[in-house]
Protein backbone atom coordinates (compact mmCIF):
# COMPACT_ATOMS: atom_id res chain seq x y z
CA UNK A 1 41.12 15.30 -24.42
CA UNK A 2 41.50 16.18 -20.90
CA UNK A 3 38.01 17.96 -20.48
CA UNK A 4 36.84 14.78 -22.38
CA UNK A 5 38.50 12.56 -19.31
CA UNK A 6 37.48 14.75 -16.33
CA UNK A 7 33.31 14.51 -18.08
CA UNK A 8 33.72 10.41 -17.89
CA UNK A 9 35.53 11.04 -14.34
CA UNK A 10 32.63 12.65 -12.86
CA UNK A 11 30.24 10.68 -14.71
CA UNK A 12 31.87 7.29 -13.27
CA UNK A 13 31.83 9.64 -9.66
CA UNK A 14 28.40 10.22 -10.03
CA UNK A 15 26.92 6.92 -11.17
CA UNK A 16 29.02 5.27 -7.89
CA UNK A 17 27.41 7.87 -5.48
CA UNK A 18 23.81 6.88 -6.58
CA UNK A 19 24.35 2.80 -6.57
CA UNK A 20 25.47 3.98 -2.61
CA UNK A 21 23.23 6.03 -2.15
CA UNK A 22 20.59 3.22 -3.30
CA UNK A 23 22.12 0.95 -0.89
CA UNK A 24 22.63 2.47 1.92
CA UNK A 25 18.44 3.11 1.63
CA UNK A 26 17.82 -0.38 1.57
CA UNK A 27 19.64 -0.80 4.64
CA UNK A 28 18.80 -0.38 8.22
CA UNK A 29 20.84 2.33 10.27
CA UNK A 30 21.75 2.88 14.18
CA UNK A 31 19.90 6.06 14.43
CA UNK A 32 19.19 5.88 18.41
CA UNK A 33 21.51 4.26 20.86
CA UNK A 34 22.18 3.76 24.37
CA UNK A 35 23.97 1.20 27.06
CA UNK A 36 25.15 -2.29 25.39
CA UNK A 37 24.14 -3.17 21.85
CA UNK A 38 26.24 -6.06 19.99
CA UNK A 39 25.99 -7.23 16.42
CA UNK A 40 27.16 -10.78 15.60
CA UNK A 41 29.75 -10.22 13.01
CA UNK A 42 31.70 -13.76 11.59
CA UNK A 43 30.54 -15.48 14.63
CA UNK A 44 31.67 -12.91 17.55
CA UNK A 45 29.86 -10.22 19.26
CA UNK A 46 30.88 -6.74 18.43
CA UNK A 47 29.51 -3.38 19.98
CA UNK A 48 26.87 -1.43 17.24
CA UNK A 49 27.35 1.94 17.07
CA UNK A 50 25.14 4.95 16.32
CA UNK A 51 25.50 5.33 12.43
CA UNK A 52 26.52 2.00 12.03
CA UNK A 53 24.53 0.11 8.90
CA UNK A 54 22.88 -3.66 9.35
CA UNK A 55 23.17 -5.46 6.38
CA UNK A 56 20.71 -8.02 5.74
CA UNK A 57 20.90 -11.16 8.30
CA UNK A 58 22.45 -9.22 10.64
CA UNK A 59 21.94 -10.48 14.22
CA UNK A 60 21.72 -7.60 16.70
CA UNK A 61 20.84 -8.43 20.64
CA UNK A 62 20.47 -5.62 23.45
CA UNK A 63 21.44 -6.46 26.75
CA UNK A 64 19.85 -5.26 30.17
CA UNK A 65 20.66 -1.79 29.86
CA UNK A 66 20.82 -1.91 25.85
CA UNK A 67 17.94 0.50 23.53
CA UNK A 68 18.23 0.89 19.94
CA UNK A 69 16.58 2.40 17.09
CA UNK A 70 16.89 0.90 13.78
CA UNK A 71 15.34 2.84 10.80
CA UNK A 72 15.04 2.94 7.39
CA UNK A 73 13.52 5.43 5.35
CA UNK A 74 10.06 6.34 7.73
CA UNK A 75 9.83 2.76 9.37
CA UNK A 76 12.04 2.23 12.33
CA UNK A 77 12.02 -1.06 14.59
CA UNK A 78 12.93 0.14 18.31
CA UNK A 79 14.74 -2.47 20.56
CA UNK A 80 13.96 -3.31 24.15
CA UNK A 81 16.58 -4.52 26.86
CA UNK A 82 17.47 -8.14 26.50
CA UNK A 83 16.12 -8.56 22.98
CA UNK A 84 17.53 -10.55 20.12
CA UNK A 85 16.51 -9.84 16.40
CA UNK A 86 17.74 -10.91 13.11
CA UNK A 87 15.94 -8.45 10.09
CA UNK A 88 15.62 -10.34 6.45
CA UNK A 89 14.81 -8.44 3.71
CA UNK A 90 13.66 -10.39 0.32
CA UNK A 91 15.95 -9.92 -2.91
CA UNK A 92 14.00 -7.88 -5.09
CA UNK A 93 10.91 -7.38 -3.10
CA UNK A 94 10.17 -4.55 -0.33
CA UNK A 95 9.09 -7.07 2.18
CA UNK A 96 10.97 -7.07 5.44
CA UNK A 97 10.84 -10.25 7.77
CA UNK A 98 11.98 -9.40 11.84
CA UNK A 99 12.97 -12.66 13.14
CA UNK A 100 12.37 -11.92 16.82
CA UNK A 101 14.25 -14.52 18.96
CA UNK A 102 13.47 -13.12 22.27
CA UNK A 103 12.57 -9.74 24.11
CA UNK A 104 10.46 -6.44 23.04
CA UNK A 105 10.57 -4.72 19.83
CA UNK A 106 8.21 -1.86 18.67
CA UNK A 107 7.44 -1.03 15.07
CA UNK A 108 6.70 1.69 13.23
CA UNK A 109 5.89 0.38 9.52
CA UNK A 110 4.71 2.35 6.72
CA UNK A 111 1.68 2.60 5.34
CA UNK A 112 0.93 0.75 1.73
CA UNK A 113 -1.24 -1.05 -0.08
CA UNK A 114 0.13 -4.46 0.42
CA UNK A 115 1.39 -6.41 3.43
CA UNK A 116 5.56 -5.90 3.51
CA UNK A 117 6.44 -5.88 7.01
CA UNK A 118 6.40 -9.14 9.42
CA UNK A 119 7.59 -10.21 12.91
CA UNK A 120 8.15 -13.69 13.63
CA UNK A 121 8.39 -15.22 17.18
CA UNK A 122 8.68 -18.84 18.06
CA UNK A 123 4.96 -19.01 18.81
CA UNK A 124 3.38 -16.26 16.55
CA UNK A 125 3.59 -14.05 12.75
CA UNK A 126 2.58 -10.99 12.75
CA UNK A 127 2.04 -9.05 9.44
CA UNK A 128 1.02 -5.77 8.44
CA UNK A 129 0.32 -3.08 5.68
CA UNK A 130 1.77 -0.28 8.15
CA UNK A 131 0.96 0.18 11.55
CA UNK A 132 2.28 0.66 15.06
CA UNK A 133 2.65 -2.50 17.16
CA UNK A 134 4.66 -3.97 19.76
CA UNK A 135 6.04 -7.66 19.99
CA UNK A 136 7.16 -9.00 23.02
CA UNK A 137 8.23 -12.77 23.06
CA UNK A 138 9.07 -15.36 25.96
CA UNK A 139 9.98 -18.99 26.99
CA UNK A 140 6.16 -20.05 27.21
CA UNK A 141 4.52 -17.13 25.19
CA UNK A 142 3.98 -14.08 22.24
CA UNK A 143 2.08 -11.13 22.15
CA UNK A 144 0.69 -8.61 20.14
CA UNK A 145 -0.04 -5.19 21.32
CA UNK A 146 -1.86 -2.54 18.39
CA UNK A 147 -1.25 0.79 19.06
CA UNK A 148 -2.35 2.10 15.60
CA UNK A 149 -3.50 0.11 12.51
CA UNK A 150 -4.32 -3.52 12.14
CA UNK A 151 -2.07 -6.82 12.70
CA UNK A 152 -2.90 -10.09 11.50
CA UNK A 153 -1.25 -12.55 13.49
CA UNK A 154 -0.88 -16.42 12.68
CA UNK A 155 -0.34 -18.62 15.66
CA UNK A 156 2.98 -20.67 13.90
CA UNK A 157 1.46 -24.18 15.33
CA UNK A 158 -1.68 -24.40 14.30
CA UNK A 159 -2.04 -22.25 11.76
CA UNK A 160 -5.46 -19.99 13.79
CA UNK A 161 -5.14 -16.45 12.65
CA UNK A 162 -6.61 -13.31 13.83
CA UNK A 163 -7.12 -9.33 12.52
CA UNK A 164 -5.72 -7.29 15.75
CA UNK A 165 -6.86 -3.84 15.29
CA UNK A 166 -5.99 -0.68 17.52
CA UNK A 167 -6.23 -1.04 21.47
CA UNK A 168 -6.38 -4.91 21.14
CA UNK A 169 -3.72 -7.93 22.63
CA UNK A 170 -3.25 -11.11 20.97
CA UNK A 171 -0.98 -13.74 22.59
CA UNK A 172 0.02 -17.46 21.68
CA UNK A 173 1.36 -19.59 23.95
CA UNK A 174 3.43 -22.25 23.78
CA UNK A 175 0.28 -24.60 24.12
CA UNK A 176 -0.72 -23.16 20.42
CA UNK A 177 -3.71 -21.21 22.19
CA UNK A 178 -4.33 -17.71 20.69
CA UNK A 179 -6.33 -15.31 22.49
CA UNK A 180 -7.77 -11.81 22.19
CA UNK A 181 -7.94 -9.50 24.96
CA UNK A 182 -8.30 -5.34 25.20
CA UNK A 183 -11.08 -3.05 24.22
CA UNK A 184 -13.83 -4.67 21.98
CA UNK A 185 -12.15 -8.30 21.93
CA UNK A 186 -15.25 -9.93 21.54
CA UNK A 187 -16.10 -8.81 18.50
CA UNK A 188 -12.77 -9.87 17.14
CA UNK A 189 -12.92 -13.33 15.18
CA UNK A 190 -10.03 -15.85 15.57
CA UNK A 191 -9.91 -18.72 12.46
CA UNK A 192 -8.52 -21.75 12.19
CA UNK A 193 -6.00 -22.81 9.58
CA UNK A 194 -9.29 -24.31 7.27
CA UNK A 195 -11.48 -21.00 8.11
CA UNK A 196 -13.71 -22.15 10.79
CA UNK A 197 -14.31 -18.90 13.41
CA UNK A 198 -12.75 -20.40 17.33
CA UNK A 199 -14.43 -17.49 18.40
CA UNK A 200 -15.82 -14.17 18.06
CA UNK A 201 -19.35 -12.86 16.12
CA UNK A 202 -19.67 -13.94 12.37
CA UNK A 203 -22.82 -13.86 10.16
CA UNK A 204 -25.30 -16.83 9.64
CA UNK A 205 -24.51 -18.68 6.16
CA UNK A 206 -24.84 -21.93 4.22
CA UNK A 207 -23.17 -25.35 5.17
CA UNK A 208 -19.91 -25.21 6.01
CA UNK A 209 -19.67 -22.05 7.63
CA UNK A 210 -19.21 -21.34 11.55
CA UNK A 211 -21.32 -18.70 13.82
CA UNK A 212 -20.29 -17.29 16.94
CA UNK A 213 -22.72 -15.60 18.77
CA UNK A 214 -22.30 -13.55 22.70
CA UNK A 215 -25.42 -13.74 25.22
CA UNK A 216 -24.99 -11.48 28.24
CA UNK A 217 -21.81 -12.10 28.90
CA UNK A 218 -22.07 -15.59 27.80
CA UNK A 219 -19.51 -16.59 24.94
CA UNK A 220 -21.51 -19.53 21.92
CA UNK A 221 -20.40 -21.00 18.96
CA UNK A 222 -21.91 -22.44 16.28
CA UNK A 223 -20.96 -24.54 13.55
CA UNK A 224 -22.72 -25.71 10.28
CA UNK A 225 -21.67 -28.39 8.62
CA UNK A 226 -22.98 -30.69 5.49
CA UNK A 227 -23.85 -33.22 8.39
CA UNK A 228 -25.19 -30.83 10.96
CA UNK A 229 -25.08 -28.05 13.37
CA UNK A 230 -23.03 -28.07 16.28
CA UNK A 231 -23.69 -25.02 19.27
CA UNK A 232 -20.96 -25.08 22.18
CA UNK A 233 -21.71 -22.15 24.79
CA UNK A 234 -19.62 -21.77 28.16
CA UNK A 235 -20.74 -19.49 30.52
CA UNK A 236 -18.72 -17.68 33.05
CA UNK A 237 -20.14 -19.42 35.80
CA UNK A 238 -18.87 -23.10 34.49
CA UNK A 239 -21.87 -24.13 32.51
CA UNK A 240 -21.16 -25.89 29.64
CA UNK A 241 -24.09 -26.60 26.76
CA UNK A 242 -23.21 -28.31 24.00
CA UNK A 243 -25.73 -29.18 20.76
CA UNK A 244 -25.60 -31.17 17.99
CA UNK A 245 -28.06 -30.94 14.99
CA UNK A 246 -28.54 -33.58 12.35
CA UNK A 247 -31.12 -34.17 9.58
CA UNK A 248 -32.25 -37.02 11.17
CA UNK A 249 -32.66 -34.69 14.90
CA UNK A 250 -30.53 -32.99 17.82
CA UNK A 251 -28.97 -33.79 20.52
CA UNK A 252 -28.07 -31.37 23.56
CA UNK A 253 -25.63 -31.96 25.78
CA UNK A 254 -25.31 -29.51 29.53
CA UNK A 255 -22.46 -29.47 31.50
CA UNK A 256 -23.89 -27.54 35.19
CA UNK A 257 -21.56 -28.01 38.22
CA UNK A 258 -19.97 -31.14 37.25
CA UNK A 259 -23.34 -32.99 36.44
CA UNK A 260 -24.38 -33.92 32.79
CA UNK A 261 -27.70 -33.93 30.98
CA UNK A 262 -28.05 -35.27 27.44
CA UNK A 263 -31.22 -34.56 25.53
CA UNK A 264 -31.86 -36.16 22.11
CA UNK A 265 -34.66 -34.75 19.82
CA UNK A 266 -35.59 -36.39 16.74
CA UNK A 267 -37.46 -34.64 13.69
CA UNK A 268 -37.80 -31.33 15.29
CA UNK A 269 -37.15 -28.30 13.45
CA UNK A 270 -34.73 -26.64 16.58
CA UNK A 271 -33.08 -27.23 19.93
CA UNK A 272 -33.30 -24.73 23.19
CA UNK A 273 -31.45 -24.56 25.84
CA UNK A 274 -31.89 -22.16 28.60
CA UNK A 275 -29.40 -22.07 31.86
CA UNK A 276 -29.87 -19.72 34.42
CA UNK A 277 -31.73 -17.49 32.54
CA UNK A 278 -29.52 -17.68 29.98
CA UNK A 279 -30.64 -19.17 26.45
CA UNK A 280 -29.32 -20.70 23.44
CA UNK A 281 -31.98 -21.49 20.38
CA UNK A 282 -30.97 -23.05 17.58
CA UNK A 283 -33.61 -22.77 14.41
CA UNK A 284 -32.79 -24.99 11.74
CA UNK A 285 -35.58 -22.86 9.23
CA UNK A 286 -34.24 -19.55 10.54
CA UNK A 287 -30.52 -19.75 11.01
CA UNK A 288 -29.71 -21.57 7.88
């Protein structure tokens, strides 16, 4: 009888150690700390310390002199000074959300299959299938750095969205303009909410489909529609050219120095535009 008791003892012992166990993986720990880190616990700061577990919802802010590494499992998210997070994790799923109110947080996510890790920032989402990145968020903008991997990031306004991969910058403002800077940037394609390439290279394709094309130095888009073609270039000298291609003809409109030229063409088969010695064409039989 009492050999039959200790067995369900341990058993009961055993069973409770691997439910905490279970949890305690699922949760984020203090694993690097230094200066002031808080934790908002029933509505009043109180100091983290190292070892101490977040549960989910947990807000944690860092002040000046604040640093603090959060990990779980192999993915850690490493707060700068003066930073405010709150980390979500979805019941039943392995997705993690960092709601980043303000400040700099770096990520290390693991690697898998499917996306599971985001950062949200008033302006911007960024999510990933594991990568390195760091967020850093402000009154009047978000950014994107990619030290390893690939970021998408959605611009939370209008919806533009862009593939960040390793050595690149993206940053919304608070205007709701995303752009791409670091090495190779213009090769990188922002889209809109409906798909339409802002800018960057795509391919040529049917109606409906956008094409962004770089000239020397000179940055062009080009959009197909069911109606038309439209070509916008801007040069980094301040000319503007602007085309417009119908079935029934084309129109081109140049922007040079504050003075405008509009050119209609009817029934022609393409428009070109050259501006100090630098050209747009636009073939209606070769392009589309």
């Amino acid at each position: 009888m009492f050999n039959r008791m200790f067995t369900l003892l341990l058993l009961v012992v055993a069973m409770g150690s691997t439910l905490a166990s279970a949890a305690f993986a699922d949760d984020w720990v203090a694993v690097k700390l230094r200066g002031q880190v808080l934790q908002l616990v029933a509505g009043d700061w109180a100091k983290l310390q190292r070892g101490d577990v977040v549960p989910d919802d947990r807000v944690i802010r860092t002040l000046g002199n604040g640093r603090v590494d959060l990990q779980r499992d192999a993915e850690v998210i490493s707060l700068g000074g003066n930073t405010q997070i709150q980390i979500r994790d979805k019941t039943g799923k392995r997705f993690t959300t960092v709601q980043q109110h303000f400040g700099t947080v770096e990520i290390e996510a693991e690697v898998r299959n499917v996306q599971h890790f985001a950062v949200e920032t008033p302006f911007l989402a960024a999510v990933v299938k594991g990568t390195h990145f760091i967020v850093k968020s402000g009154k009047s903008q978000s950014s994107v750095k990619v030290t390893r991997g690939q970021v998408e990031v959605s611009d939370q306004q209008s919806g533009a969205h862009v593939l960040v991969p390793a050595g690149q910058q993206a940053t919304v403002s608070a205007a709701g303009e995303l752009a791409v800077t670091g090495r190779g940037a213009s090769s990188t394609q922002v889209v809109s909410a409906n798909g339409q390439v802002i800018s960057g290279p795509t391919t040529t394709g049917a109606a409906g489909t956008t094409v962004g094309v770089g000239v020397a130095g000179t940055n062009a888009s080009v959009g197909v529609g069911t109606g038309g073609v439209t070509v916008g270039v801007t040069t980094p000298v301040g000319v503007g050219v602007g085309a417009e291609v119908g079935g029934g003809g084309a129109s081109v409109d140049v922007d040079v120095g504050g003075t405008n030229v509009g050119v209609n063409v009817g029934g022609g088969n393409g428009v070109s535009v050259n501006v100090g010695g630098v050209g747009v064409s636009l073939g209606l039989g070769g392009l589309l």
